[in-house]
PDB file of N, CA and C in Angstrom:
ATOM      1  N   UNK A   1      21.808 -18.249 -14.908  1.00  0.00           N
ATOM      2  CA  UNK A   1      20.379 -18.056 -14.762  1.00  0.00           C
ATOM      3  C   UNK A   1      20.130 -16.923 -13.768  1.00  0.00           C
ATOM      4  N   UNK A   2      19.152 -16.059 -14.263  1.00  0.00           N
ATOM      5  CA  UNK A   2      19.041 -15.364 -13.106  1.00  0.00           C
ATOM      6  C   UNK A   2      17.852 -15.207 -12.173  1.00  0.00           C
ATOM      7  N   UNK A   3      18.400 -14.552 -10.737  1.00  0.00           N
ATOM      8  CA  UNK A   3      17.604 -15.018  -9.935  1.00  0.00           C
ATOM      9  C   UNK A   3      16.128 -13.940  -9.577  1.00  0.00           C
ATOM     10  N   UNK A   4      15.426 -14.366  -9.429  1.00  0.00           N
ATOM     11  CA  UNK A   4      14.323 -14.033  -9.371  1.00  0.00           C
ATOM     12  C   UNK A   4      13.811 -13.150  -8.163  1.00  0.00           C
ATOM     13  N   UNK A   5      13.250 -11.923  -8.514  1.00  0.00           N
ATOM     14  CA  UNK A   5      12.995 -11.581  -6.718  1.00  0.00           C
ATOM     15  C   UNK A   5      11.866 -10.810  -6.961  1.00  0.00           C
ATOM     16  N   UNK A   6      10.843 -10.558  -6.212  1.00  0.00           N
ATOM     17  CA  UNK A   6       9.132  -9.442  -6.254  1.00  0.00           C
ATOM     18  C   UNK A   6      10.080  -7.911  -6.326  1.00  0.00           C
ATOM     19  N   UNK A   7       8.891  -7.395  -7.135  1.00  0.00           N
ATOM     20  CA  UNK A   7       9.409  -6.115  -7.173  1.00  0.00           C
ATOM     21  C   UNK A   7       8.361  -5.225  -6.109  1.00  0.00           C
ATOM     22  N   UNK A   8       7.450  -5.567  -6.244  1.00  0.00           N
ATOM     23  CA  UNK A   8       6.509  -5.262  -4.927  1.00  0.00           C
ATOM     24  C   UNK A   8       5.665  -5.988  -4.513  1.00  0.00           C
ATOM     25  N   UNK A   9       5.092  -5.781  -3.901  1.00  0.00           N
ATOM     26  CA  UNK A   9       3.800  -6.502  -2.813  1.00  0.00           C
ATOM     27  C   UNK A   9       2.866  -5.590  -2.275  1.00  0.00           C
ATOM     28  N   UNK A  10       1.709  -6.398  -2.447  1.00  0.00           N
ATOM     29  CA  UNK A  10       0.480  -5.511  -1.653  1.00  0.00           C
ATOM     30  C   UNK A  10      -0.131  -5.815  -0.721  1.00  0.00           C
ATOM     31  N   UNK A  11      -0.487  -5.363   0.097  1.00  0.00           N
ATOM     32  CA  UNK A  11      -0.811  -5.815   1.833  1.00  0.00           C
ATOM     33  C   UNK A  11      -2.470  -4.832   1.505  1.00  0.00           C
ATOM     34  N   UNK A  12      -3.605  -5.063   2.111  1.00  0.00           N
ATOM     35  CA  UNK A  12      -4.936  -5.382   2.597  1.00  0.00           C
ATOM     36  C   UNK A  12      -4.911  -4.869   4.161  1.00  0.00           C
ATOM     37  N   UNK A  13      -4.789  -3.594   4.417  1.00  0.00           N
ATOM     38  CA  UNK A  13      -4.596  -3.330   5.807  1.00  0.00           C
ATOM     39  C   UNK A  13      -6.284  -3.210   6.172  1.00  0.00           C
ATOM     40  N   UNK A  14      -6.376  -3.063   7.838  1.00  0.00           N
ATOM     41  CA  UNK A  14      -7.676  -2.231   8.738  1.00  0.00           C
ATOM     42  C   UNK A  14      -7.194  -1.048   9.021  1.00  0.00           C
ATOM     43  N   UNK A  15      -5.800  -1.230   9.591  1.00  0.00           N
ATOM     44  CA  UNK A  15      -5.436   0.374  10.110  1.00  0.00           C
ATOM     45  C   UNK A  15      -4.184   0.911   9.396  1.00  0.00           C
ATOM     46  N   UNK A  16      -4.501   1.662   8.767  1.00  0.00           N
ATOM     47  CA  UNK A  16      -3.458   1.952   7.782  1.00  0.00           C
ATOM     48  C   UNK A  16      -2.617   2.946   9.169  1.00  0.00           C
ATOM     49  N   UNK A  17      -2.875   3.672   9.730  1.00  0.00           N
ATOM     50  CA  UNK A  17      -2.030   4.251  10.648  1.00  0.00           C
ATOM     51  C   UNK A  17      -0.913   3.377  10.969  1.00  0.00           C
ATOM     52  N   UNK A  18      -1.189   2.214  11.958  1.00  0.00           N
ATOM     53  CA  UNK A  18      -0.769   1.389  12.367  1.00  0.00           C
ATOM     54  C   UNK A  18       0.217   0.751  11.601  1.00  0.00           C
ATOM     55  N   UNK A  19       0.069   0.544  10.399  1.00  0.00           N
ATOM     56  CA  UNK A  19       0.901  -0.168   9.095  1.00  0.00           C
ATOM     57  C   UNK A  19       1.891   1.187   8.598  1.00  0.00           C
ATOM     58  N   UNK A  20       1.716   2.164   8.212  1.00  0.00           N
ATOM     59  CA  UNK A  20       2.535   3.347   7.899  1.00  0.00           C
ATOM     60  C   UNK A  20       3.650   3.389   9.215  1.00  0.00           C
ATOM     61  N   UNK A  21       3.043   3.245  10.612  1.00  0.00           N
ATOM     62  CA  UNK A  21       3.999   3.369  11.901  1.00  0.00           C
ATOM     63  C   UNK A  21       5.176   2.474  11.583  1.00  0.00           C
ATOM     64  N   UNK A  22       4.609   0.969  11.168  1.00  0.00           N
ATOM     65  CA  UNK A  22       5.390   0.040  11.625  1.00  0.00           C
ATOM     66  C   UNK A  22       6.351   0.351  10.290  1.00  0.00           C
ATOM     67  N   UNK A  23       5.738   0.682   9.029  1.00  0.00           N
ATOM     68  CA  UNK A  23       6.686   0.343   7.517  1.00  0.00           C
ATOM     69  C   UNK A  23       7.579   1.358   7.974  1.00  0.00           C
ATOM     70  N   UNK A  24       7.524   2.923   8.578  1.00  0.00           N
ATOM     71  CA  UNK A  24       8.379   4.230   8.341  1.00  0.00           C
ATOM     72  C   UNK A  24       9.458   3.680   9.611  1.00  0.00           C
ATOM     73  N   UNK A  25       8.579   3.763  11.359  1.00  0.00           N
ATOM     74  CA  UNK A  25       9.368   3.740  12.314  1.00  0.00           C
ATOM     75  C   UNK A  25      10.065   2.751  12.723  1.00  0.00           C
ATOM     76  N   UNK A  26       9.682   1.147  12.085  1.00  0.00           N
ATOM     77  CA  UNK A  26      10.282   0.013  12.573  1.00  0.00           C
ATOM     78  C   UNK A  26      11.113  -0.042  11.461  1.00  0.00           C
ATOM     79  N   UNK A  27      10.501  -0.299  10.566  1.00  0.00           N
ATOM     80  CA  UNK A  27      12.104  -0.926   9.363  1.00  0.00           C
ATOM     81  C   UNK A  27      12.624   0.445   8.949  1.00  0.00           C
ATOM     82  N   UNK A  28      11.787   1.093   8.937  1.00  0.00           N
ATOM     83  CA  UNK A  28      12.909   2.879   8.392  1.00  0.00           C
ATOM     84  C   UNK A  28      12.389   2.785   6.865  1.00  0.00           C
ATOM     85  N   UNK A  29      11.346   2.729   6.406  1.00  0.00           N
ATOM     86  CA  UNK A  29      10.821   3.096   4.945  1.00  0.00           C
ATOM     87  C   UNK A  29      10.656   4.346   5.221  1.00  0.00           C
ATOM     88  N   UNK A  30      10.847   4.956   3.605  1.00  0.00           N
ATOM     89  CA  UNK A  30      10.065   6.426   3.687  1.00  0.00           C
ATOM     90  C   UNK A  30       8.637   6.077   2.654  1.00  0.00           C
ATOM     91  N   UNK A  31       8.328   6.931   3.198  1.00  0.00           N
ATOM     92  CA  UNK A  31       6.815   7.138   1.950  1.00  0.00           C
ATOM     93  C   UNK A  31       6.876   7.929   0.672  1.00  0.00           C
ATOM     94  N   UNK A  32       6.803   7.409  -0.035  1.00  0.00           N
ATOM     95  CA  UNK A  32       7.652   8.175  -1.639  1.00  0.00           C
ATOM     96  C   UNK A  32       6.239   8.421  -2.634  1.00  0.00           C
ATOM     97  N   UNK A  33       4.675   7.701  -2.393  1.00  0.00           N
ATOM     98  CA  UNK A  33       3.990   8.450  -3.083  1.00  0.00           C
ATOM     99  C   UNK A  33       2.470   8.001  -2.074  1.00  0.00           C
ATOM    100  N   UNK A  34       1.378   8.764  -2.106  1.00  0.00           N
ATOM    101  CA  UNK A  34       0.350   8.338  -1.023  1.00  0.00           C
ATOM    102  C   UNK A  34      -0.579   9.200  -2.250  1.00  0.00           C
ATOM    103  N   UNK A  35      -2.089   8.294  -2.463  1.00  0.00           N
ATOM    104  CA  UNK A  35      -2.712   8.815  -3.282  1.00  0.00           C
ATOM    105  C   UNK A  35      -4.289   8.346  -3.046  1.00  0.00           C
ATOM    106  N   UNK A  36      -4.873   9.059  -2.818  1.00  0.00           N
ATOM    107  CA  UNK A  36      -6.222   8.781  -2.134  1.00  0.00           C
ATOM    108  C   UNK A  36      -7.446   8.849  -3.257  1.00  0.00           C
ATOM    109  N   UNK A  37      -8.432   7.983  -3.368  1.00  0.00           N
ATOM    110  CA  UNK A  37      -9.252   7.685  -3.903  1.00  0.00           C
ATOM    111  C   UNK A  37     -10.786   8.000  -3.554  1.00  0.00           C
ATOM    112  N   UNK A  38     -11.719   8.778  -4.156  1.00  0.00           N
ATOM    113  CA  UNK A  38     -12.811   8.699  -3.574  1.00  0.00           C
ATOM    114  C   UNK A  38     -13.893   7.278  -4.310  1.00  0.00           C
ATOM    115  N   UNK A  39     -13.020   7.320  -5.543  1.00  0.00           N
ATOM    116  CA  UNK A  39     -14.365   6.209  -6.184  1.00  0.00           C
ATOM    117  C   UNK A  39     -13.622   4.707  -5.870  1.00  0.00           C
ATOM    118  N   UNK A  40     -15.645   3.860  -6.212  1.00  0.00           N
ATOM    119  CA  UNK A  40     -14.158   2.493  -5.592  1.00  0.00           C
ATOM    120  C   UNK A  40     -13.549   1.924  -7.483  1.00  0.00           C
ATOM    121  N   UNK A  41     -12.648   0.895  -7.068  1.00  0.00           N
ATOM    122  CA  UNK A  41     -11.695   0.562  -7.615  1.00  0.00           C
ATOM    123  C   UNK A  41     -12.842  -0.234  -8.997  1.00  0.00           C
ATOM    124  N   UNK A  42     -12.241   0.244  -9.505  1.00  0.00           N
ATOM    125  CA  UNK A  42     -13.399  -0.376 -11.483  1.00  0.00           C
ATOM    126  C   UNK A  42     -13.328  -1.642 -11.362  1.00  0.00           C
ATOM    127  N   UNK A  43     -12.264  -2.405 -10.999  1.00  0.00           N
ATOM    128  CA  UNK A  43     -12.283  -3.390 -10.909  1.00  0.00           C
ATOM    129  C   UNK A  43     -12.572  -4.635 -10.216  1.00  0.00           C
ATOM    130  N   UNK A  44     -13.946  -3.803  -9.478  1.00  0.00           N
ATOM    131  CA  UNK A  44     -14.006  -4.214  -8.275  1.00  0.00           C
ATOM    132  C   UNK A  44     -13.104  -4.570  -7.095  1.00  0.00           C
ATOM    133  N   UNK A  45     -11.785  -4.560  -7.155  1.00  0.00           N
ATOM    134  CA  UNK A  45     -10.702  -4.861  -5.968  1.00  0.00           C
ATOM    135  C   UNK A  45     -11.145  -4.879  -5.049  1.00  0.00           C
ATOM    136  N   UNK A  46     -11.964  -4.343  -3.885  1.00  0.00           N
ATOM    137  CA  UNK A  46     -11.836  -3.387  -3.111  1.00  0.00           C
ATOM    138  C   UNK A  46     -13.178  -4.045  -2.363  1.00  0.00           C
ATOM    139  N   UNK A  47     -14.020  -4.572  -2.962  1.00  0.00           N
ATOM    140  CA  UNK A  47     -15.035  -5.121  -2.903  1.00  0.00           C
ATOM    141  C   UNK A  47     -16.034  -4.315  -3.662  1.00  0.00           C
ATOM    142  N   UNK A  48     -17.651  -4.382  -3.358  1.00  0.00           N
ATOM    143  CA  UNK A  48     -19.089  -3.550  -4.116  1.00  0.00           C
ATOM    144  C   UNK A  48     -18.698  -2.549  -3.315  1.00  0.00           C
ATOM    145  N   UNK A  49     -18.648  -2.553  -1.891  1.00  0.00           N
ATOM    146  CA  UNK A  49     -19.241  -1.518  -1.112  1.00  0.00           C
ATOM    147  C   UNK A  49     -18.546  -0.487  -0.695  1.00  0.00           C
ATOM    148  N   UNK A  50     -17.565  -0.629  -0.745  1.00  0.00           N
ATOM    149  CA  UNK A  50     -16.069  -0.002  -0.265  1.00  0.00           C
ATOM    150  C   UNK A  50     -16.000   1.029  -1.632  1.00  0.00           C
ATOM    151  N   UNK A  51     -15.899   2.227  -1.259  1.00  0.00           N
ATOM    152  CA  UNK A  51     -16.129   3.555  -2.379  1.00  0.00           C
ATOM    153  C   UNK A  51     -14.588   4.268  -1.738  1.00  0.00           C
ATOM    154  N   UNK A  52     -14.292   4.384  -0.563  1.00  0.00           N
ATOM    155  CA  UNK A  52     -12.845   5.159  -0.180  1.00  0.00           C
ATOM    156  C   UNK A  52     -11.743   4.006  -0.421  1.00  0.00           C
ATOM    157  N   UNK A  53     -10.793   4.414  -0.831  1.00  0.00           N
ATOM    158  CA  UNK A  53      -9.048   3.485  -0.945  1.00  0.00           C
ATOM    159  C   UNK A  53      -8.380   4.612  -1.258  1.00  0.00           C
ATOM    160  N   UNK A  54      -7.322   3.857  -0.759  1.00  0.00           N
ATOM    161  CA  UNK A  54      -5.777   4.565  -0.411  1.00  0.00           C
ATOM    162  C   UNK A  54      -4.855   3.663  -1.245  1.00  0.00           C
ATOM    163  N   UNK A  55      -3.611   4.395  -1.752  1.00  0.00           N
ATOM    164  CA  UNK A  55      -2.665   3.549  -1.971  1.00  0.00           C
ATOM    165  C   UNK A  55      -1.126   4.253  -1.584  1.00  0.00           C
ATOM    166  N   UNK A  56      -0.475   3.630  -1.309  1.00  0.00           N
ATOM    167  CA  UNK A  56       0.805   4.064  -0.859  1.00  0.00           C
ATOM    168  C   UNK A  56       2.153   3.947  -1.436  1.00  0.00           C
ATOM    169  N   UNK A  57       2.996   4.136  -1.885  1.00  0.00           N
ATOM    170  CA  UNK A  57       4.630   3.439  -1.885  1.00  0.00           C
ATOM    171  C   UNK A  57       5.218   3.791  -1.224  1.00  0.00           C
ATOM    172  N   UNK A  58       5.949   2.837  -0.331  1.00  0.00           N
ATOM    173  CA  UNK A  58       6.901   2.964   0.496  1.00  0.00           C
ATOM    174  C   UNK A  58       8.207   2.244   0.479  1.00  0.00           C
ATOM    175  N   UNK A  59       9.243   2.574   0.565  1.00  0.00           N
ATOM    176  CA  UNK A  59      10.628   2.231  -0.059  1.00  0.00           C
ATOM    177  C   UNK A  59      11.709   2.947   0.824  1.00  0.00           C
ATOM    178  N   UNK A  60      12.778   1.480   0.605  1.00  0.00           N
ATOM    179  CA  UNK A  60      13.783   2.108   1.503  1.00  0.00           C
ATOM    180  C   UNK A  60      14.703   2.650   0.294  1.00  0.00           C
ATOM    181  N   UNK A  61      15.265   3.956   0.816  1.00  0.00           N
ATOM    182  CA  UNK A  61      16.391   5.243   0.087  1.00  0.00           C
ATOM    183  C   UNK A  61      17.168   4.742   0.805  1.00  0.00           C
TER     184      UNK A  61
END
């Protein structure tokens, strides 16, 4: 049987600075794609009001 594991996860930050510090300088991720949004998310995600999002991948090489 095989075993099961997430292929990713999504985290809901306030300070994305703060979260990029800890993912690159504490565990040693690099940032492999960063893609910025002006409209909000169609699917509402994001909430009504919220029109700016970010999204990131970060991965250890």
């Amino acid at each position: 049987m095989a075993t099961r594991r997430a292929l990713h996860f999504v985290f809901k930050v306030k300070n994305r600075f703060q979260t990029v510090h800890f993912f690159r300088d504490v565990l040693g991720m690099q940032v492999l794609r960063h893609e910025e949004f002006e409209e909000g998310c169609k699917a509402a995600c994001n909430g009504i009001d919220i029109q700016l999002w970010h999204r990131r991948l970060q991965a250890w090489q």
